[in-house]
C-alpha atoms as a PDB file:
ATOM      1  CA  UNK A   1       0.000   0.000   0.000  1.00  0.00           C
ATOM      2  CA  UNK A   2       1.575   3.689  -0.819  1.00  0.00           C
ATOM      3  CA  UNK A   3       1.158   5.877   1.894  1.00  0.00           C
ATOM      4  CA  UNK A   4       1.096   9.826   2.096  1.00  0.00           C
ATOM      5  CA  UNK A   5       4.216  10.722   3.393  1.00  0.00           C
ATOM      6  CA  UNK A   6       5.245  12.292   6.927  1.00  0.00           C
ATOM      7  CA  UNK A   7       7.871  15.503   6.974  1.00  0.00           C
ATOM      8  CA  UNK A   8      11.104  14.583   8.550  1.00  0.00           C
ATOM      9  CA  UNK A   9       9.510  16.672  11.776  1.00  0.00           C
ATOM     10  CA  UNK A  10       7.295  13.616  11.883  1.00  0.00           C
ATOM     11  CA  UNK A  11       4.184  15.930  10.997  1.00  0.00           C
ATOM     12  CA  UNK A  12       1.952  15.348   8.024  1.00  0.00           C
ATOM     13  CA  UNK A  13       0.920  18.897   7.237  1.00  0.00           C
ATOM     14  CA  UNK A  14       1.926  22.291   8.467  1.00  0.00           C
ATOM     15  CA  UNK A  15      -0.442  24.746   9.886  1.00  0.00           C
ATOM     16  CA  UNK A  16      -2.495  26.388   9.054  1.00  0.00           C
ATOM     17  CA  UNK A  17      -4.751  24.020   6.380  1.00  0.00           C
ATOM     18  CA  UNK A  18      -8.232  23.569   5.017  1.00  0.00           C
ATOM     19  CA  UNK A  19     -10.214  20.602   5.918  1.00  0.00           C
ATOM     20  CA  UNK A  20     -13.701  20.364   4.364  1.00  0.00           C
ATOM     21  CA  UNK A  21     -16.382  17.836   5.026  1.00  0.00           C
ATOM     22  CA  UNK A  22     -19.144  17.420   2.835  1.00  0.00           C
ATOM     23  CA  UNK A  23     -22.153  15.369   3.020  1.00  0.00           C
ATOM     24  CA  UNK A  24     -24.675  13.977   0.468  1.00  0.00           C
ATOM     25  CA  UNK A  25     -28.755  14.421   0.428  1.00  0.00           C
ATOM     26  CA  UNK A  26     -31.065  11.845  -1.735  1.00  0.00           C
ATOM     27  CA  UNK A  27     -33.712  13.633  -3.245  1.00  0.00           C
ATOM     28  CA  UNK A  28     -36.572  12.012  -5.468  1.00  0.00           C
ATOM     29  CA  UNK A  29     -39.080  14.261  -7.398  1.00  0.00           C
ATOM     30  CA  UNK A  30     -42.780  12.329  -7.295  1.00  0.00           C
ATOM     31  CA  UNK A  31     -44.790  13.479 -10.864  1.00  0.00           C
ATOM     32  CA  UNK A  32     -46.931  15.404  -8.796  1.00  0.00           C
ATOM     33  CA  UNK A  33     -44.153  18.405  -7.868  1.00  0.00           C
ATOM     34  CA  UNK A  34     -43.233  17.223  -4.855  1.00  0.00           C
ATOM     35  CA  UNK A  35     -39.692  16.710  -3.564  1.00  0.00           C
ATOM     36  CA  UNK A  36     -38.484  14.658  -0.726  1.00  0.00           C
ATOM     37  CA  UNK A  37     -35.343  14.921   0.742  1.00  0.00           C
ATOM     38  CA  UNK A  38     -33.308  12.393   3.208  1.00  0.00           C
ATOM     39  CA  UNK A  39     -29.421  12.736   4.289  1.00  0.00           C
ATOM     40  CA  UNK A  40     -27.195  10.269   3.812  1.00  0.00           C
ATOM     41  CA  UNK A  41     -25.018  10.226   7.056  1.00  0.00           C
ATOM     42  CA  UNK A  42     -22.904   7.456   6.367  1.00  0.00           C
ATOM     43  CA  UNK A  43     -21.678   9.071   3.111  1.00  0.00           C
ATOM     44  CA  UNK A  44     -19.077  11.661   3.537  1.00  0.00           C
ATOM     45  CA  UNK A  45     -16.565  13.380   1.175  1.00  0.00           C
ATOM     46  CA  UNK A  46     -13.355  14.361   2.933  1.00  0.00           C
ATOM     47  CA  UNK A  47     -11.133  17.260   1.188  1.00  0.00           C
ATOM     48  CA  UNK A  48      -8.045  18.600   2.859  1.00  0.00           C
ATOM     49  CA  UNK A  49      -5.638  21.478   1.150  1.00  0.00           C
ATOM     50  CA  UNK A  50      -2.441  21.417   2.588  1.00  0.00           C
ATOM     51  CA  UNK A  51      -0.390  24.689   1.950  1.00  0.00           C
ATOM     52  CA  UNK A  52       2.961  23.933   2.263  1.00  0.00           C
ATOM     53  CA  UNK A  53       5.762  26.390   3.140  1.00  0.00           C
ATOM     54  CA  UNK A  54       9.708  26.415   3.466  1.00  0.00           C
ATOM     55  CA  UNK A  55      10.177  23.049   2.145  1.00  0.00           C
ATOM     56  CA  UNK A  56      13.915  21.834   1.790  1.00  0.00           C
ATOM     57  CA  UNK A  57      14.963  20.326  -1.244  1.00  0.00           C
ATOM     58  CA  UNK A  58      14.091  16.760  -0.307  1.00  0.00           C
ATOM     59  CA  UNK A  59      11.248  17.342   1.122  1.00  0.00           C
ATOM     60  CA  UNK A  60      10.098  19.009  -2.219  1.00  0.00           C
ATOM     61  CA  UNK A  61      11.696  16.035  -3.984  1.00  0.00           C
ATOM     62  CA  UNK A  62       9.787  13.042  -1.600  1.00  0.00           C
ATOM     63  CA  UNK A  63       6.482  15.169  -2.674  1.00  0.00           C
ATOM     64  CA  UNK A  64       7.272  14.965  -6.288  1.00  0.00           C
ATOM     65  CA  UNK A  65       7.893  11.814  -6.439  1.00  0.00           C
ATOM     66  CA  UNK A  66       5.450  10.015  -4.739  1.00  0.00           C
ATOM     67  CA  UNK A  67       2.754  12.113  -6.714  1.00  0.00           C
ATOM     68  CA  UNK A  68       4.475  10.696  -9.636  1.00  0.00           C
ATOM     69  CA  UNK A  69       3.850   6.963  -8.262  1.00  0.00           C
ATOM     70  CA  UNK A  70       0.417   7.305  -7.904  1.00  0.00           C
ATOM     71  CA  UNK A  71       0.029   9.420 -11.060  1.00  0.00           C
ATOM     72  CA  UNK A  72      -1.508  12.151  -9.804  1.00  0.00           C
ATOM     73  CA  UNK A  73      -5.075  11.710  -9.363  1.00  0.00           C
ATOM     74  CA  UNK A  74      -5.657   8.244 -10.599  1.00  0.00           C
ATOM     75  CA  UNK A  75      -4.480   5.782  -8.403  1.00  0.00           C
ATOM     76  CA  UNK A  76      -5.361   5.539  -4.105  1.00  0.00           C
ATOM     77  CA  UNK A  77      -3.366   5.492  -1.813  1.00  0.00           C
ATOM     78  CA  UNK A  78      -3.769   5.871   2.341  1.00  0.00           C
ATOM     79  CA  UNK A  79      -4.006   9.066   4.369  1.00  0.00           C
ATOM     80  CA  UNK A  80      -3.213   9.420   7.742  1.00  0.00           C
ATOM     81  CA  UNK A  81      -5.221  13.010   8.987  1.00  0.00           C
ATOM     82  CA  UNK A  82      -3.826  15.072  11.081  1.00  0.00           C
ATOM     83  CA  UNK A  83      -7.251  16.229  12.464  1.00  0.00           C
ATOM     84  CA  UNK A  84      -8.563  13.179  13.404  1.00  0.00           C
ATOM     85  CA  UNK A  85      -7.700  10.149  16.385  1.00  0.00           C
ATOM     86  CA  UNK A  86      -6.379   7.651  14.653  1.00  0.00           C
ATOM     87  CA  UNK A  87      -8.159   5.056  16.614  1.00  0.00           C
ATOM     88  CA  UNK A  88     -11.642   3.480  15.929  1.00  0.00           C
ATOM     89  CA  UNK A  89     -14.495   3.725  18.810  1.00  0.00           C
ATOM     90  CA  UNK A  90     -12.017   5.928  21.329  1.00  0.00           C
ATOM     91  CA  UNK A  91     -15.036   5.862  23.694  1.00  0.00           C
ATOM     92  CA  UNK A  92     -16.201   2.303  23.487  1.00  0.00           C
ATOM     93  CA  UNK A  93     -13.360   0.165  24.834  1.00  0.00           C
ATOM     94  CA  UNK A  94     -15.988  -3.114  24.330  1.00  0.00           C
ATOM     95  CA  UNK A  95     -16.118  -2.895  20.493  1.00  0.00           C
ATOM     96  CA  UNK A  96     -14.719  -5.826  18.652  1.00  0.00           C
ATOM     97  CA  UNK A  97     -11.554  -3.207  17.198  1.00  0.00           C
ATOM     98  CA  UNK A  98     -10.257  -3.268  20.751  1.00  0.00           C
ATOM     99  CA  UNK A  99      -8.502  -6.589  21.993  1.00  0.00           C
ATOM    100  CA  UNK A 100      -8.019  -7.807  25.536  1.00  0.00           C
ATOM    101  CA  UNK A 101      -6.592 -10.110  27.710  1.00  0.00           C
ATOM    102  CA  UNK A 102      -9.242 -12.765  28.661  1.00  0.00           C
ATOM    103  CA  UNK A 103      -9.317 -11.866  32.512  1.00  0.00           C
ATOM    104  CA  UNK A 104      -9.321  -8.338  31.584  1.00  0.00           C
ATOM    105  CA  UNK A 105     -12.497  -6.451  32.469  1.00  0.00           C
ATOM    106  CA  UNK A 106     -14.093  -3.511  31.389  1.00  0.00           C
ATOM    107  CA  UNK A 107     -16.849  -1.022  33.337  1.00  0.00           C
ATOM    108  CA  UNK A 108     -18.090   2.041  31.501  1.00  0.00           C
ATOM    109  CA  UNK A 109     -20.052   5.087  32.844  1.00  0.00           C
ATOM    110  CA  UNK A 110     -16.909   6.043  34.929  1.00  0.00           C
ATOM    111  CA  UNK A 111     -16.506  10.061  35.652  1.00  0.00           C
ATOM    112  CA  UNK A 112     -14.280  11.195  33.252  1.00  0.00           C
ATOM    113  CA  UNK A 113     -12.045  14.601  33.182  1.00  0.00           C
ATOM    114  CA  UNK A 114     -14.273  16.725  31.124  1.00  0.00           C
ATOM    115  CA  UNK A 115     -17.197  16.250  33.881  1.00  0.00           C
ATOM    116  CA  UNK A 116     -19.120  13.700  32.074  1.00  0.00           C
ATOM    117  CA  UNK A 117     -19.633  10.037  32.195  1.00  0.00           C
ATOM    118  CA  UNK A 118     -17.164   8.488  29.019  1.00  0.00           C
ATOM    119  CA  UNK A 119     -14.927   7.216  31.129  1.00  0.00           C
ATOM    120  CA  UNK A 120     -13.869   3.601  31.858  1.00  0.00           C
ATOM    121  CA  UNK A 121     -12.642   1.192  34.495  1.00  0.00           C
ATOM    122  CA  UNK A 122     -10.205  -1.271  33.356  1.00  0.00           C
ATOM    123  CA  UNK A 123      -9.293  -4.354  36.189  1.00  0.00           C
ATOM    124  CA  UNK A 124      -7.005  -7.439  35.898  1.00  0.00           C
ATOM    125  CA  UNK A 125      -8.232 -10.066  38.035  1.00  0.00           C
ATOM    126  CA  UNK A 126      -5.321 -12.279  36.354  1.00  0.00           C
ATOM    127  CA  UNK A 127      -2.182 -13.258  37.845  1.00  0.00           C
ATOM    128  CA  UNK A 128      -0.060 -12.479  35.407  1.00  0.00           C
ATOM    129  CA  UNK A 129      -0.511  -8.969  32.649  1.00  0.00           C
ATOM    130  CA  UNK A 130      -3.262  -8.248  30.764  1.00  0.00           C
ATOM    131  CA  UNK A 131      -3.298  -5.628  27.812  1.00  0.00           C
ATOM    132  CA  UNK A 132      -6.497  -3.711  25.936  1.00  0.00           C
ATOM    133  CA  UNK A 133      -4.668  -3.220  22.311  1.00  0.00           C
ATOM    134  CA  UNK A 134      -6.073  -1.627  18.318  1.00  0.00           C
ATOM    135  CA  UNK A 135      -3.987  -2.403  15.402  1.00  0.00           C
ATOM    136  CA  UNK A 136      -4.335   0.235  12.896  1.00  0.00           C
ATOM    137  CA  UNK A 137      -3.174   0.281   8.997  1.00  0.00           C
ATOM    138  CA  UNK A 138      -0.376   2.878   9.119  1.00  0.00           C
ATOM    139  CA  UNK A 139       3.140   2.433   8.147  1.00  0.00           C
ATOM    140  CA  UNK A 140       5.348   1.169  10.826  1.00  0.00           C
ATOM    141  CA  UNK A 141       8.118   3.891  10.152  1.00  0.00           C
ATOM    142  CA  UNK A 142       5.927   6.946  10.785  1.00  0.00           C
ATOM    143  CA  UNK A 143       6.443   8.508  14.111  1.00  0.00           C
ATOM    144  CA  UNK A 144       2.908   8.280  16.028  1.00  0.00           C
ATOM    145  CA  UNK A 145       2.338   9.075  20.038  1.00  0.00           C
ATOM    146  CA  UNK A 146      -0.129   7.292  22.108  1.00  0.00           C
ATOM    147  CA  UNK A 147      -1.632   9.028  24.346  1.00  0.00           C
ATOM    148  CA  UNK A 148      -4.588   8.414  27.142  1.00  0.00           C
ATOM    149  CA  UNK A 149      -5.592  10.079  30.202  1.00  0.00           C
ATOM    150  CA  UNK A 150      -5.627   7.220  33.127  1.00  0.00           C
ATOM    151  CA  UNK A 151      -6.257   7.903  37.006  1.00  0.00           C
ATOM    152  CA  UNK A 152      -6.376   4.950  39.890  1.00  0.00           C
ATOM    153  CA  UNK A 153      -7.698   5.124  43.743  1.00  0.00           C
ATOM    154  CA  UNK A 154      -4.037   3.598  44.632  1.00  0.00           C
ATOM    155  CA  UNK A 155      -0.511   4.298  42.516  1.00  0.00           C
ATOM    156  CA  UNK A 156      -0.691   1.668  39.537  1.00  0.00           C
ATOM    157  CA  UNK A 157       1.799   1.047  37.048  1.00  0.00           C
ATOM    158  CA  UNK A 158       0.224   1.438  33.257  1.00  0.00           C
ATOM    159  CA  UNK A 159       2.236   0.495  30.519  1.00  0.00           C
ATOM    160  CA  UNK A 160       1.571   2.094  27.147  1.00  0.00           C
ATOM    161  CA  UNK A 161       3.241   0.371  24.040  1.00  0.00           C
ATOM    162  CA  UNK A 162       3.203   0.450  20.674  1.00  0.00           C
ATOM    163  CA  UNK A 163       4.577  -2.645  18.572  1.00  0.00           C
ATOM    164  CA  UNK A 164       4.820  -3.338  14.653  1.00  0.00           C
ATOM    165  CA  UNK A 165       6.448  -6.330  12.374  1.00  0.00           C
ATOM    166  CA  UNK A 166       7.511  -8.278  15.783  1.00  0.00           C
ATOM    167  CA  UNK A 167       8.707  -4.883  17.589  1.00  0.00           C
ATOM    168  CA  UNK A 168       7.745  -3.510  20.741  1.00  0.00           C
ATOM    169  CA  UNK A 169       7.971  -0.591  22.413  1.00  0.00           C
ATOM    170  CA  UNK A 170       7.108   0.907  25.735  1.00  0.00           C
ATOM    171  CA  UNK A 171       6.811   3.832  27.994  1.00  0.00           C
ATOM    172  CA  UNK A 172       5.896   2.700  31.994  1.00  0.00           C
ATOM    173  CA  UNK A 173       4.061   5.083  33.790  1.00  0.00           C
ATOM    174  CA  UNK A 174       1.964   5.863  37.298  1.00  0.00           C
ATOM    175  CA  UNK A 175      -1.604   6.295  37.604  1.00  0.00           C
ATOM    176  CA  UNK A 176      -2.614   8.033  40.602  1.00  0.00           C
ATOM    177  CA  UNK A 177      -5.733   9.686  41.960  1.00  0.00           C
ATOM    178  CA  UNK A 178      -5.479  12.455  39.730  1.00  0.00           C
ATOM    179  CA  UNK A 179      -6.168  12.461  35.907  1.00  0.00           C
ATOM    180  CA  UNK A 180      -3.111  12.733  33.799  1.00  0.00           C
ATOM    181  CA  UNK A 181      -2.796  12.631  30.611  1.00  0.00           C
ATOM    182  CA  UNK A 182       0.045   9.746  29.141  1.00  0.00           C
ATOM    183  CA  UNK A 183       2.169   9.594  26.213  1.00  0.00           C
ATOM    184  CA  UNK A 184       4.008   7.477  24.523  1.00  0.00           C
ATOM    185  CA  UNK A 185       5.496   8.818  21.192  1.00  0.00           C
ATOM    186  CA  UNK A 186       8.492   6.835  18.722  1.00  0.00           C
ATOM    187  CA  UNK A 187       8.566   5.229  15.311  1.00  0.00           C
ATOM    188  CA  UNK A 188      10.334   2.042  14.181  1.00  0.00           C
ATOM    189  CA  UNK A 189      12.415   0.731  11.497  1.00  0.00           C
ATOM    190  CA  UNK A 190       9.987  -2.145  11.140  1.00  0.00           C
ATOM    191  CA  UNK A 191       8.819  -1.871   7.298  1.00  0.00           C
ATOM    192  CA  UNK A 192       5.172  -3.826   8.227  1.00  0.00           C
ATOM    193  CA  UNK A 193       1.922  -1.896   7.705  1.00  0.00           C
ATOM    194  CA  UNK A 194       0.101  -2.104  10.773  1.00  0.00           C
ATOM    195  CA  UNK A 195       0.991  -1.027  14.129  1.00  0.00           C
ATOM    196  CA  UNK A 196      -0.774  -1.901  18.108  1.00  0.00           C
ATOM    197  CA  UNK A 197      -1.431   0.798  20.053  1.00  0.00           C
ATOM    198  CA  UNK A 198      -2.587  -0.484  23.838  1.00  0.00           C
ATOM    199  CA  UNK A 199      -2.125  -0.788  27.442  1.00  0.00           C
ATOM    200  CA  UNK A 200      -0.947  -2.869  29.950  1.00  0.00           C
ATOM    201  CA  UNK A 201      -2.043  -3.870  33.490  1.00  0.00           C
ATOM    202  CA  UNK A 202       0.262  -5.982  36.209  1.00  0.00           C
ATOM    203  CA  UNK A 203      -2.033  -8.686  38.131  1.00  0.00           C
ATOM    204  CA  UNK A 204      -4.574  -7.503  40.379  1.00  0.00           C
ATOM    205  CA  UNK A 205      -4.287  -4.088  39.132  1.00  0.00           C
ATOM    206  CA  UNK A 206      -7.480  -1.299  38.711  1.00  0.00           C
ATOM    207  CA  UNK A 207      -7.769   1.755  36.294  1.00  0.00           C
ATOM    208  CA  UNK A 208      -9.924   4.359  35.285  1.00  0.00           C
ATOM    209  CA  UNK A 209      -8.985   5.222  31.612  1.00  0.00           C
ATOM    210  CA  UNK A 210     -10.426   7.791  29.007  1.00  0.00           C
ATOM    211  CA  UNK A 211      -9.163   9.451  25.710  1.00  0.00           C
ATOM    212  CA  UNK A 212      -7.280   6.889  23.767  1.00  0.00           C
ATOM    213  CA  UNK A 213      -5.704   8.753  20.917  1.00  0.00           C
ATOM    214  CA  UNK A 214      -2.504   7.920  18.134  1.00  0.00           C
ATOM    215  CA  UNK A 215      -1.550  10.558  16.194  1.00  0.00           C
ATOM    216  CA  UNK A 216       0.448  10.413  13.219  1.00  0.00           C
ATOM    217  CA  UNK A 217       3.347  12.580  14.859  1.00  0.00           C
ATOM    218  CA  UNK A 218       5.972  13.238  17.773  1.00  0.00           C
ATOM    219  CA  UNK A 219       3.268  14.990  20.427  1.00  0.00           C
ATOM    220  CA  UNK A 220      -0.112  13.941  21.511  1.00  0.00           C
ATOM    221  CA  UNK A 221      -3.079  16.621  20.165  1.00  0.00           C
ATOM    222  CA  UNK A 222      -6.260  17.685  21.409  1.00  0.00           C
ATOM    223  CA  UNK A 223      -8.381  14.574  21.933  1.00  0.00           C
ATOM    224  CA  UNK A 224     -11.175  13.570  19.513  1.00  0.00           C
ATOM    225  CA  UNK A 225     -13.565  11.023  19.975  1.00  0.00           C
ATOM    226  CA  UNK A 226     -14.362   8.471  17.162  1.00  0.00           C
ATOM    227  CA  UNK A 227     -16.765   5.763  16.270  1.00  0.00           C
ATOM    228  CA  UNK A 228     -16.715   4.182  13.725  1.00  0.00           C
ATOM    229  CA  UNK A 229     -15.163   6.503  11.480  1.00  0.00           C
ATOM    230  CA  UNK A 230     -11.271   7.109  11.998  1.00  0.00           C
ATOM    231  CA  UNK A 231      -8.556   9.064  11.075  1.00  0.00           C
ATOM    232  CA  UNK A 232      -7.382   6.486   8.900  1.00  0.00           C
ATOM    233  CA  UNK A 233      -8.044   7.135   5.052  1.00  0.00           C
ATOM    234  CA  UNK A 234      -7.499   3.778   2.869  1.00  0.00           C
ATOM    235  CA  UNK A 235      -8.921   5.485  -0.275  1.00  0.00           C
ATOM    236  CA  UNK A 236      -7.254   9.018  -0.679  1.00  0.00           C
ATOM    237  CA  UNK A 237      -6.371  10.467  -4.230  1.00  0.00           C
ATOM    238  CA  UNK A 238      -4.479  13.549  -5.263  1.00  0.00           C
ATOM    239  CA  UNK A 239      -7.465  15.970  -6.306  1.00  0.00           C
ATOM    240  CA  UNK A 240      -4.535  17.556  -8.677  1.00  0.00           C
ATOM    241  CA  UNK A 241      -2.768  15.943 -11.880  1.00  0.00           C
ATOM    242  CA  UNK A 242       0.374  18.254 -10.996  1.00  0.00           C
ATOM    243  CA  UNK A 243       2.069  19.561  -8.400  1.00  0.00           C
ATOM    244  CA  UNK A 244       2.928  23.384  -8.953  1.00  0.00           C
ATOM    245  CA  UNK A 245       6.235  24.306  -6.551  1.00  0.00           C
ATOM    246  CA  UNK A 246       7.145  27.754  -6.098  1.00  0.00           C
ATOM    247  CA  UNK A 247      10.951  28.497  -5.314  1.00  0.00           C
ATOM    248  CA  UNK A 248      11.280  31.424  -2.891  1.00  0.00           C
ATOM    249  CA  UNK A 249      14.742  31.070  -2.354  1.00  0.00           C
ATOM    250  CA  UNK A 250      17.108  28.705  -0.966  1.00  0.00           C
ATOM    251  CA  UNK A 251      15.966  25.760   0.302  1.00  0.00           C
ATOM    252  CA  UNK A 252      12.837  26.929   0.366  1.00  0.00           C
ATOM    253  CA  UNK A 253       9.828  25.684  -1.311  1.00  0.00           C
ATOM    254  CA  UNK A 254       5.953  26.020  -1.511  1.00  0.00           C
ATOM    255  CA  UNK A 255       3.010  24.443  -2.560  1.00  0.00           C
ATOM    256  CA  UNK A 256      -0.875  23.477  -2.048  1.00  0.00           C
ATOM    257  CA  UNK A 257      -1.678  20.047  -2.482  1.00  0.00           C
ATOM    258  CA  UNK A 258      -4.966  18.887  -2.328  1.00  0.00           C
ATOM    259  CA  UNK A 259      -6.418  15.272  -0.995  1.00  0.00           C
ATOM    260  CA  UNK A 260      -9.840  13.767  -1.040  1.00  0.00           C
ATOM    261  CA  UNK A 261     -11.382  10.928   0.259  1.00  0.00           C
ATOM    262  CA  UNK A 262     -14.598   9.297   0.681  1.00  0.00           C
ATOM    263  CA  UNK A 263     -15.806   7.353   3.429  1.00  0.00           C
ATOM    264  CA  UNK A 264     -18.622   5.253   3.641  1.00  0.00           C
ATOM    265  CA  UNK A 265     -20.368   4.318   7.090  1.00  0.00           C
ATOM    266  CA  UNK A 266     -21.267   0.514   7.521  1.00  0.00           C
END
């Protein structure tokens, strides 16, 4: 699968950028005059411009040339937005996306840091580890960050990873009493085309989780919650033939380029 390269900053786009979403109405006209209309919600049309600015040379170059492998608008390729979580169902940790351990146990309806109710309690009743994991198709060698907000009644130790192609990697942290937000941000070398993004409890351990996000770069963003629909775009295009660069002076380059998608709702 070709997909939409990352800057060497790890970021996708550079701010600020147009994102448009567009949705679709049926209408039917009956022979008497009258016209009904009903939206089509799980339609959409995505469209992003990206305006790029002070591009080095090989940066400009990487551009070029994978618009040239896809051939400008005709063949797809995947998208990984910058706008959006990454992950499917953020909120609903008991959706078949999400794996867990088989003594793992999940508990929504938990208080969460924004004042509402979207929060969850996670408990290992095993004796040994237990993770909650999503795999994701993404590109193994993009840098992503993993981020959650987590809180326990007693200081528990949460392990975040991320692992690709046979690799793992981890960042250990504390939940305490207080929400905090956790990260854990790194690419790897692996060339495979999915990646696990999850958490891990030690035996007999209890927390409250909310928020889980990956991001296609170094630092965690706002959160975003998602259903069904993720931040992952399998069916992207160039809206563009050709790429018009603008040289305004050394080592630095310009240029729009424009991306749609379209996503259909199961």
């Amino acid at each position: 699968m070709l997909y939409f390269p990352q800057l060497p900053s790890g970021a996708t786009a550079q701010y600020p950028f147009v994102k448009r979403r567009v949705y679709r109405t049926a209408a039917t006209a009956t022979l008497d005059g009258r016209l009904f209309k009903l939206s089509d919600p799980a339609w959409a049309r995505f469209e992003w411009e990206l305006a790029y600015r002070t591009l080095t040379s090989p940066e400009r170059e990487e551009l070029e040339a994978f618009h040239r492998s896809v051939e400008g608008r005709l063949s797809e390729f995947t998208f990984l937005d910058p706008t959006e979580n990454l992950l499917g169902w953020s909120g609903d940790l008991d959706r078949p996306v999400w794996e867990k351990g088989p003594l793992l146990s999940l508990a929504g309806g938990v208080a969460d840091p924004d004042g509402g109710e979207n929060a969850a309690r996670v408990v290992n009743s095993a004796a040994a580890s237990q993770s909650l994991q999503q795999t994701i198709h993404g590109p193994a060698w993009f840098h992503y960050c993993f981020s959650l907000y987590a809180r326990s009644d007693n200081p528990t130790s949460l392990t975040l990873f991320r692992s690709t192609g046979g690799n793992e990697e981890e960042t250990v942290h504390t939940a305490d009493s207080v929400w905090r937000r956790l990260t854990h941000s790194g690419k790897s070398p692996s060339a495979d085309e999915t990646v696990t993004f999850g958490i891990r409890l030690g035996a007999g351990s209890a927390v409250e989780v909310f928020g889980m996000q990956a991001d296609a770069q170094p630092a965690p963003s706002a959160y975003r919650k998602t259903t069904s629909r993720s931040g992952v775009h399998e069916n992207a295009r160039f809206d563009d033939d050709s790429l018009a660069f603008v040289a305004e002076g050394p080592e630095q380059h310009s240029c729009t380029v424009r991306i749609v998608a379209t996503a259909i709702t199961q």
